[in-house]
Protein backbone atom coordinates (compact mmCIF):
# COMPACT_ATOMS: atom_id res chain seq x y z
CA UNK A 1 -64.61 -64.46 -5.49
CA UNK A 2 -62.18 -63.65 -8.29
CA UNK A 3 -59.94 -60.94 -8.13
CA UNK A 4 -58.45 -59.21 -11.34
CA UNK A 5 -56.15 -56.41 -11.22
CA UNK A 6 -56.04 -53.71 -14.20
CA UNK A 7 -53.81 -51.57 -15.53
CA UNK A 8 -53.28 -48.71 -17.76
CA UNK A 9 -54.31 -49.58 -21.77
CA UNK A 10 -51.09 -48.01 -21.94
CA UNK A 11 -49.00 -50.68 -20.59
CA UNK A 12 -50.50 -53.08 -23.46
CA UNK A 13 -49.28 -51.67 -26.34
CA UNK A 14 -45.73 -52.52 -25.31
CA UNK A 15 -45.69 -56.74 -26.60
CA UNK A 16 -43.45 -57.66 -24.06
CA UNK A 17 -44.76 -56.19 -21.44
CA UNK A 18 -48.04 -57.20 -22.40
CA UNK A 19 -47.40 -60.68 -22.08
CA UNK A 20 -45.48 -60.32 -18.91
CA UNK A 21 -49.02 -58.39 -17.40
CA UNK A 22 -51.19 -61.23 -18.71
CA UNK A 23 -48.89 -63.50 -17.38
CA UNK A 24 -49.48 -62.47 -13.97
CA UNK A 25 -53.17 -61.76 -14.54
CA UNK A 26 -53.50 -58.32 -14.70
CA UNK A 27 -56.00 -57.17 -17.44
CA UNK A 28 -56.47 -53.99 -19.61
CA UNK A 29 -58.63 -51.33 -17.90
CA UNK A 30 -60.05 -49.91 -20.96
CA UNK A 31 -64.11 -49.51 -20.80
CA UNK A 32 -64.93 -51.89 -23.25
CA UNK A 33 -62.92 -54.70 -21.12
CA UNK A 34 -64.58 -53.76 -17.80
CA UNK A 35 -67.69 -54.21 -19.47
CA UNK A 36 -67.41 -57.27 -20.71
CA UNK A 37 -65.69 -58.65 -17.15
CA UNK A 38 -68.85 -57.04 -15.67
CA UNK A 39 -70.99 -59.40 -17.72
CA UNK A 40 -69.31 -62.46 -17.33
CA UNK A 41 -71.78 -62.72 -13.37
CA UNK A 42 -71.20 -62.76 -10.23
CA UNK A 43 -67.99 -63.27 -8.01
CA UNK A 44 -65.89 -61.27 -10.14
CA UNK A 45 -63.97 -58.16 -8.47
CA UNK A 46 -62.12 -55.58 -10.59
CA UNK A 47 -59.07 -54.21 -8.87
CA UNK A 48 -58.50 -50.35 -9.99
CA UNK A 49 -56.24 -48.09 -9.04
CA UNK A 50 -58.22 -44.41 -10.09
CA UNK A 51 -55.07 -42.46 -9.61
CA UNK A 52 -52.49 -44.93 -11.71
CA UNK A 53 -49.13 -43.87 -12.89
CA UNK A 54 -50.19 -39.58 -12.63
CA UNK A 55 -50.54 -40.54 -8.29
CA UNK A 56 -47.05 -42.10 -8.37
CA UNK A 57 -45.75 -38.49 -8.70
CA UNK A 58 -46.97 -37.02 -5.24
CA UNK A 59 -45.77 -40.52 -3.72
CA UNK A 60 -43.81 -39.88 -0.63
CA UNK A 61 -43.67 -41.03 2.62
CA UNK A 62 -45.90 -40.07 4.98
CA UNK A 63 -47.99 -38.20 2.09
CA UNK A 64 -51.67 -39.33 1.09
CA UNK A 65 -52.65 -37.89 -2.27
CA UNK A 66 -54.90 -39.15 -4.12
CA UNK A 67 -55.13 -38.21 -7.42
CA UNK A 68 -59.40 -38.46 -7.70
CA UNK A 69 -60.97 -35.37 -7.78
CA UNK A 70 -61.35 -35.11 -11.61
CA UNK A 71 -61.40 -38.84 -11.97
CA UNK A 72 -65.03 -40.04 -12.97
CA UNK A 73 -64.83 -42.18 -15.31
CA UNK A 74 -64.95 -45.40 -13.33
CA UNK A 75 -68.10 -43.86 -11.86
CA UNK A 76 -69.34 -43.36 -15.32
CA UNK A 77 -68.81 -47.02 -15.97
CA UNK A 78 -69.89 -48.36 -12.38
CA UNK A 79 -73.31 -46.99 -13.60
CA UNK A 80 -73.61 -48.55 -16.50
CA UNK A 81 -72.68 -51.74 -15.37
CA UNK A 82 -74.24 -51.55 -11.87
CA UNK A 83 -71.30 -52.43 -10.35
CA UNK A 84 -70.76 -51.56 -6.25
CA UNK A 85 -67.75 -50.25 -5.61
CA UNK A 86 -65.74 -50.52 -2.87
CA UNK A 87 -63.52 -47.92 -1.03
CA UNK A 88 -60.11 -49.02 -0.37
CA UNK A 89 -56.78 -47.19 1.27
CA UNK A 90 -53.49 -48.96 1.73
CA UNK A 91 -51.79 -47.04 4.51
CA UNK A 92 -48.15 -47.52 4.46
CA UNK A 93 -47.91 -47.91 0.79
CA UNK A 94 -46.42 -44.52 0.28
CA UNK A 95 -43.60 -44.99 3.14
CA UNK A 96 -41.82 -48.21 1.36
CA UNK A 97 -39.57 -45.83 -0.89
CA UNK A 98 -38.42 -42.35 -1.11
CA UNK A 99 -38.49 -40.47 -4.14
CA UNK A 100 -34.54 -39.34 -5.63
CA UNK A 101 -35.51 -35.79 -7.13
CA UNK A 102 -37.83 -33.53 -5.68
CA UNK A 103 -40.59 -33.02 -8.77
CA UNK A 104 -43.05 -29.96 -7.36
CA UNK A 105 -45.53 -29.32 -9.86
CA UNK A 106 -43.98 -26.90 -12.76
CA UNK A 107 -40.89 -28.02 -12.35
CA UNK A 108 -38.24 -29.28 -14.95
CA UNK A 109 -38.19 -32.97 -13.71
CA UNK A 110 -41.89 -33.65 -12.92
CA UNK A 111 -42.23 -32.23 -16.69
CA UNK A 112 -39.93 -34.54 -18.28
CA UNK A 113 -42.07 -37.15 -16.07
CA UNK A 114 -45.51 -36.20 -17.48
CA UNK A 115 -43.68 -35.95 -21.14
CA UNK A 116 -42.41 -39.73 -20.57
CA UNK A 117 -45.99 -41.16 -18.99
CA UNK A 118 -47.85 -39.42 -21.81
CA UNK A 119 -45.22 -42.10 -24.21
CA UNK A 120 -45.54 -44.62 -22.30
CA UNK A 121 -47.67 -44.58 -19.71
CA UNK A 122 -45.39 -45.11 -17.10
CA UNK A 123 -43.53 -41.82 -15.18
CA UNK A 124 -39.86 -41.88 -14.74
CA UNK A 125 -39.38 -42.38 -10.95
CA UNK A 126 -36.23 -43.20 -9.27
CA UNK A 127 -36.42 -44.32 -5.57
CA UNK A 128 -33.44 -44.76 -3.38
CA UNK A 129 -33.13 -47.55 -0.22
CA UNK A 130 -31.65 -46.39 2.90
CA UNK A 131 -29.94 -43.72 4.88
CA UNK A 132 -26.88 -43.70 2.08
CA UNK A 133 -29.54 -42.57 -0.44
CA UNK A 134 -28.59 -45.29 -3.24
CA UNK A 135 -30.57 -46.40 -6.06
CA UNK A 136 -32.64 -49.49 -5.88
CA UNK A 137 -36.22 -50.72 -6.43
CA UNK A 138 -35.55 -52.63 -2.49
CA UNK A 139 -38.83 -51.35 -0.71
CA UNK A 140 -38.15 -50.47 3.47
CA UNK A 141 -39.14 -52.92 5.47
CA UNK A 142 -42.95 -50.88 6.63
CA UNK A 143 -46.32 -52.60 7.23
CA UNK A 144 -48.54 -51.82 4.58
CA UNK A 145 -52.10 -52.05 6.36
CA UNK A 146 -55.12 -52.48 3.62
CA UNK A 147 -58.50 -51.25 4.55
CA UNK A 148 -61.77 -51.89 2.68
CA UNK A 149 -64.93 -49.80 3.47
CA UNK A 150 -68.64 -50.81 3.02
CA UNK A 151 -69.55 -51.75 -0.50
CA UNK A 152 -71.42 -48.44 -2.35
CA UNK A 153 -74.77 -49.90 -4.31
CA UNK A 154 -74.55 -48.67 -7.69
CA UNK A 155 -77.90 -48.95 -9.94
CA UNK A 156 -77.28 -49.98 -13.21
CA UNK A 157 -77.97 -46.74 -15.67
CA UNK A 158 -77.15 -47.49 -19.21
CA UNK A 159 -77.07 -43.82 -19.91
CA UNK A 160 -76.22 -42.11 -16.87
CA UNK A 161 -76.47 -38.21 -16.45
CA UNK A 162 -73.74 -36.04 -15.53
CA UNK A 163 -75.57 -35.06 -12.08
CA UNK A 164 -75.80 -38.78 -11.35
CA UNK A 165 -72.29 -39.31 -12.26
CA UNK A 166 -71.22 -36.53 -9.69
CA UNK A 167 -73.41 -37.68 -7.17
CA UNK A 168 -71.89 -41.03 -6.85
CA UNK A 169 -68.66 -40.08 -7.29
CA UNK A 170 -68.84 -36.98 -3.99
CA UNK A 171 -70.19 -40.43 -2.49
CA UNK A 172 -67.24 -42.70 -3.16
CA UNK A 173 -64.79 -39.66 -2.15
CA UNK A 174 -66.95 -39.36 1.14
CA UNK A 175 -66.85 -42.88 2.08
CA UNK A 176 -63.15 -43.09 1.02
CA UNK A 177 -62.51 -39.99 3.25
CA UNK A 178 -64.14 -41.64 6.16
CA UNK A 179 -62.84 -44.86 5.73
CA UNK A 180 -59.31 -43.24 5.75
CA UNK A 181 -60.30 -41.45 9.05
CA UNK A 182 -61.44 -44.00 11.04
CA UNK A 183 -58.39 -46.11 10.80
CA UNK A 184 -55.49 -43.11 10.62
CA UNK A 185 -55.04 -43.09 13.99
CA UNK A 186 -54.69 -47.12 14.50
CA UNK A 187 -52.17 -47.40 11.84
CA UNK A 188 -49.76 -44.38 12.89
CA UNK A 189 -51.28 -41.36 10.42
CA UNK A 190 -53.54 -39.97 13.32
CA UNK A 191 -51.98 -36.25 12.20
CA UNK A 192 -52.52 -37.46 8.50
CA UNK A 193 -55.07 -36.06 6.12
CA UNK A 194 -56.05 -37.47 2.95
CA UNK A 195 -55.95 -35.32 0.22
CA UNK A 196 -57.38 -35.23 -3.34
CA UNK A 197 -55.78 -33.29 -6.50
């Protein structure tokens, strides 16, 4: 099986970092590209994160919000390629840094964060290591536990319908849902509850 992360077409418009990102194998997750990985056979996996740079914003420790419930466009193109998909939660991920400013939604900061992603396609976060609060990119030293669910059968629809797209995406939030409850409690989030925005 090959595995191939993708990122925001965003992040390829900037040369340099570009070529770092293809360096390291990460492709661009435009449409046209998924397509065409989609039709290269079998063994291939695309790696997407739905929720990109805007779920960065709500990242904080011991939060899990996911920013999916308007997000349908990788449903939209799982149909038309016919590719499964495959729920997957990291717990932990959001516990490795803490956020410097508090952003809420409407406020100045988280603003000027939307205003700079929109540019660039990357927000403006600054995280801070330890109990003095200084500024680093140094994640804390927390497990990050990955868990995959059941692969979700997608047909292969070159012109799907809006009611199938919304069908199979209330699926893939269901299964994602119940994958994230049936391992909260083993990985110290029993209290937690997964929330979509």
């Amino acid at each position: 099986m090959r595995f191939t992360q993708l990122s925001t077409r965003l992040a390829y418009i900037h040369p340099i970092f570009r070529d770092f990102l293809m360096l390291l194998g990460i492709a661009n997750a435009s449409e046209e590209n998924i397509r065409y990985m989609a039709n290269k056979g079998t063994g291939n996996a695309m790696v997407l994160v739905i929720g990109g740079a805007a779920e960065t914003l709500d990242a904080r420790p011991g939060m899990h919000r996911l920013v999916l419930k308007d997000r349908k466009g990788f449903v939209r193109t799982a149909l038309k390629t016919g590719c499964h998909l495959i729920p997957v939660y990291g717990f932990g991920e959001n516990d490795i840094y803490d956020q410097v400013f508090n952003n809420p939604v409407g406020s100045r900061w988280r603003k000027v964060q939307r205003w700079v992603q929109a540019k660039t396609g990357v927000p403006v976060l600054v995280y801070v290591y330890g109990s003095l609060k200084i500024p680093f990119w140094y994640p804390y030293r927390r497990p990050i536990n990955i868990v995959v669910g059941k692969p979700i059968p997608v047909p292969h629809i070159s012109h799907p319908t809006e009611q199938q797209i919304d069908k199979l995406h209330q699926q893939y939030k269901k299964a994602l849902r119940d994958l994230f409850d049936t391992h909260k409690g083993l990985y110290g989030h029993a209290c937690s509850e997964i929330e979509f925005i």
